[in-house]
C-alpha atoms as a PDB file:
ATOM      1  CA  UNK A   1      -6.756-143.917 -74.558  1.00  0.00           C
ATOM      2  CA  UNK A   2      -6.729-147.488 -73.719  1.00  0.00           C
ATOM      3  CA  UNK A   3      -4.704-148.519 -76.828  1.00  0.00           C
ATOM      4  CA  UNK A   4      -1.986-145.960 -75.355  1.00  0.00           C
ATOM      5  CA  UNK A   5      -2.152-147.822 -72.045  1.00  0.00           C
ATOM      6  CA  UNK A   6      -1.830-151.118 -73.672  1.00  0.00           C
ATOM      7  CA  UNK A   7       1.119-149.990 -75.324  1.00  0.00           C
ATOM      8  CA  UNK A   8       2.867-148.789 -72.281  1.00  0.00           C
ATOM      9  CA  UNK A   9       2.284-151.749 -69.747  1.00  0.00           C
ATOM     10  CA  UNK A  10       3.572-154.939 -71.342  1.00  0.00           C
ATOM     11  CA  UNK A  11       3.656-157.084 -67.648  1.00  0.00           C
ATOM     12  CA  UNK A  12       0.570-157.365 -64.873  1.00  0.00           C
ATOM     13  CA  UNK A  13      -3.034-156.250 -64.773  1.00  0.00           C
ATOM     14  CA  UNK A  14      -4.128-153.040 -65.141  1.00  0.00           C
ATOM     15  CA  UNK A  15      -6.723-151.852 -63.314  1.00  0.00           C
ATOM     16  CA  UNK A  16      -9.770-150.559 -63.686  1.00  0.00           C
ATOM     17  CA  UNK A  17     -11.912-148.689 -61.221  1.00  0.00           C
ATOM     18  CA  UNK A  18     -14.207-145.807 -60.090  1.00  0.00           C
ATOM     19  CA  UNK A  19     -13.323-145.456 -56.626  1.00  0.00           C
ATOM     20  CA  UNK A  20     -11.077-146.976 -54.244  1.00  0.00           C
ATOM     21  CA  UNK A  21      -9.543-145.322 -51.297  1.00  0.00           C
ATOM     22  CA  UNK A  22      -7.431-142.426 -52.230  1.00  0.00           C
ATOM     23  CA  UNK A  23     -10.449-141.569 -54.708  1.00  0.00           C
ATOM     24  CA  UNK A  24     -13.187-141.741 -51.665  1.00  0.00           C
ATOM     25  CA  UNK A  25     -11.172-139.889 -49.311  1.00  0.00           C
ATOM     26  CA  UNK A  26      -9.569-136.978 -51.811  1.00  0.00           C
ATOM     27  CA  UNK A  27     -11.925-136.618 -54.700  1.00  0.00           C
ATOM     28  CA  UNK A  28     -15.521-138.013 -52.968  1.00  0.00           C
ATOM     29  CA  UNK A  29     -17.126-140.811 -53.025  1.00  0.00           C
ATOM     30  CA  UNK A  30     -18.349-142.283 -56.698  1.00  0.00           C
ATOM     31  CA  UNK A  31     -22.071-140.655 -56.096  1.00  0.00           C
ATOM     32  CA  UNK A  32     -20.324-137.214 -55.363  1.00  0.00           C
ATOM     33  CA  UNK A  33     -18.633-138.023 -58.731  1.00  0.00           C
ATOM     34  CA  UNK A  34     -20.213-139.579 -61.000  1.00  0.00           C
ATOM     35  CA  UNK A  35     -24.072-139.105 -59.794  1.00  0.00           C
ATOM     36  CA  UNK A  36     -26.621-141.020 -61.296  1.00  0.00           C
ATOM     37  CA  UNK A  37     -23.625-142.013 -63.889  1.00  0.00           C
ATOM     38  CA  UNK A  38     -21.923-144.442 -61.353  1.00  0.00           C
ATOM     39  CA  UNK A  39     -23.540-147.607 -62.362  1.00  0.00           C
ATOM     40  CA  UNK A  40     -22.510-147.278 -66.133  1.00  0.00           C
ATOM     41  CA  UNK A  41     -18.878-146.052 -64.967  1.00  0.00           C
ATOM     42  CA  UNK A  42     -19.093-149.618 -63.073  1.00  0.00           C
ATOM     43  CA  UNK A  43     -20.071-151.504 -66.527  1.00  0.00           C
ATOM     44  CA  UNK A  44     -17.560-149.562 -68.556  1.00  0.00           C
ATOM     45  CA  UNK A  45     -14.546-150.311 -66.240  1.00  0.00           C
ATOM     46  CA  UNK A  46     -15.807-153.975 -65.789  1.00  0.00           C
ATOM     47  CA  UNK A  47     -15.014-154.085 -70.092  1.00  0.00           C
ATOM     48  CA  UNK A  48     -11.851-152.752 -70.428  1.00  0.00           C
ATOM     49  CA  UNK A  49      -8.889-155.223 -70.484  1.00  0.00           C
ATOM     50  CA  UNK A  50      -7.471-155.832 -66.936  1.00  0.00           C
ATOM     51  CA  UNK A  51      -8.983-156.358 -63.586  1.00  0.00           C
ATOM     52  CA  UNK A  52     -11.500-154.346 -62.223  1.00  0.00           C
ATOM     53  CA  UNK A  53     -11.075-153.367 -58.767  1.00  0.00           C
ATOM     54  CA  UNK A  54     -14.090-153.412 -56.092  1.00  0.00           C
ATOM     55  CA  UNK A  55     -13.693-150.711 -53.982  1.00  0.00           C
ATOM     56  CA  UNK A  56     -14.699-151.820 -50.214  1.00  0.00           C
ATOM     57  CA  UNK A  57     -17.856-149.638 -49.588  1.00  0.00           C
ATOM     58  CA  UNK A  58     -19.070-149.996 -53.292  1.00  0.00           C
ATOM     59  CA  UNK A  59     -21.270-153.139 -52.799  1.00  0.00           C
ATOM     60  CA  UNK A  60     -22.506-151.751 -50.049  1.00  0.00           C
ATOM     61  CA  UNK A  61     -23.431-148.193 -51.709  1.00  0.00           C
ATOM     62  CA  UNK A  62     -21.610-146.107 -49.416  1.00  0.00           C
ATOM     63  CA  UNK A  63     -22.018-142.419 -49.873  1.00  0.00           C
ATOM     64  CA  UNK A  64     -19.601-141.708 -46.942  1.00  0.00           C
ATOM     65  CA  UNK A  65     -16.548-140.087 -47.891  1.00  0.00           C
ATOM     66  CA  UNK A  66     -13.655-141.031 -45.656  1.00  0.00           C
ATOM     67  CA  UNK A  67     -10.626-139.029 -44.379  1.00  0.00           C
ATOM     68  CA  UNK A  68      -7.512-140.252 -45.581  1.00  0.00           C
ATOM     69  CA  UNK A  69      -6.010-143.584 -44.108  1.00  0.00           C
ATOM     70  CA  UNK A  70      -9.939-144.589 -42.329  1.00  0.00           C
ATOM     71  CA  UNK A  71     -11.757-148.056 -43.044  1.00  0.00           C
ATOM     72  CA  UNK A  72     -15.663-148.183 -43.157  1.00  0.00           C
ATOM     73  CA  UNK A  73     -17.366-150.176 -40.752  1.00  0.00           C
ATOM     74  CA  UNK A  74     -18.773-153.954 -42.427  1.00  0.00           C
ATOM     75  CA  UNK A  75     -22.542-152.830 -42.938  1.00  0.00           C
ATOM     76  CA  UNK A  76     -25.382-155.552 -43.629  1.00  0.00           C
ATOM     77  CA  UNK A  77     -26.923-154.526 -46.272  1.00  0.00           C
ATOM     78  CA  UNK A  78     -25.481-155.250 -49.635  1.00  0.00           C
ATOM     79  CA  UNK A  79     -27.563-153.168 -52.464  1.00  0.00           C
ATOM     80  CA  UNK A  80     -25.007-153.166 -55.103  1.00  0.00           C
ATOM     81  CA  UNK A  81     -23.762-156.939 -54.989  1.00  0.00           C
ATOM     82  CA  UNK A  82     -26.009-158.227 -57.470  1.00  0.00           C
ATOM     83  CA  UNK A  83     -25.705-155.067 -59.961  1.00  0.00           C
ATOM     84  CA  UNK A  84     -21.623-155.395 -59.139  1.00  0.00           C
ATOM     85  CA  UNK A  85     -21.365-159.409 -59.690  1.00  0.00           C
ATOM     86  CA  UNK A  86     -23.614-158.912 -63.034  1.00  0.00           C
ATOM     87  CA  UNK A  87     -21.359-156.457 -64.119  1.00  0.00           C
ATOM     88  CA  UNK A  88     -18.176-158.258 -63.881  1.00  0.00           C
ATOM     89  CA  UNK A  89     -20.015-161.301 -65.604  1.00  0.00           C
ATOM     90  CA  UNK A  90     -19.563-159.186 -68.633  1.00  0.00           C
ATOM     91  CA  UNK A  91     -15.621-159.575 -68.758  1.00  0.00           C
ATOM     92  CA  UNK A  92     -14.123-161.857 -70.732  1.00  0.00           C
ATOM     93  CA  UNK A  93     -11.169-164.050 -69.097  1.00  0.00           C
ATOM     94  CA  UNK A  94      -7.921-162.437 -69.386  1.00  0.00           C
ATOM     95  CA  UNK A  95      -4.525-164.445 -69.507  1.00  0.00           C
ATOM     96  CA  UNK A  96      -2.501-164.934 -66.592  1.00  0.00           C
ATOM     97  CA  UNK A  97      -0.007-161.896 -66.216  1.00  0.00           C
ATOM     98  CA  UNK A  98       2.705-164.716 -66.247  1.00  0.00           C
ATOM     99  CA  UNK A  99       1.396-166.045 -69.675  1.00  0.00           C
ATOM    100  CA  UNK A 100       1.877-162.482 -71.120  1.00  0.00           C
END
């Protein structure tokens, strides 16, 4: 699968992600999804090629889905960050998409 999407995308990043905001407010948020699974979705997508994208909400482990087109409130507590910033630690540096 990610050979194929390699192949078709020769410009940019792709990214990678397990929830942003069309995800939350359509399909749930990444606890509805994934469960118990939604840390090693995080891990996974921070190793592919390309740029993960941080959903906002995720750092924050928001299990509020949203209707379409609503922002969540900024909330103080923040028990994903360190999980989240070890995770994209694991990504090796990718090339500038105007070096491709």
């Amino acid at each position: 699968m990610l050979a194929k999407q390699d192949s078709l995308y020769d410009k940019g990043y792709q990214m990678q992600f397990t929830s942003n905001h069309d995800e939350n407010s359509w399909s749930g948020t990444e606890f509805q999804r994934m469960g118990d699974g939604h840390k090693a979705f995080a891990v996974l997508t921070a190793t592919f090629n390309g740029m993960p994208l941080l959903y906002t909400g995720m750092e924050s482990a928001m299990d509020k889905q949203l209707g379409f087109s609503k922002r969540p409130h900024s909330v103080g507590r923040l028990p994903l960050r360190q999980f989240l910033q070890n995770a994209l630690r694991t990504q090796a540096p990718q090339p500038s998409p105007l070096e491709r």
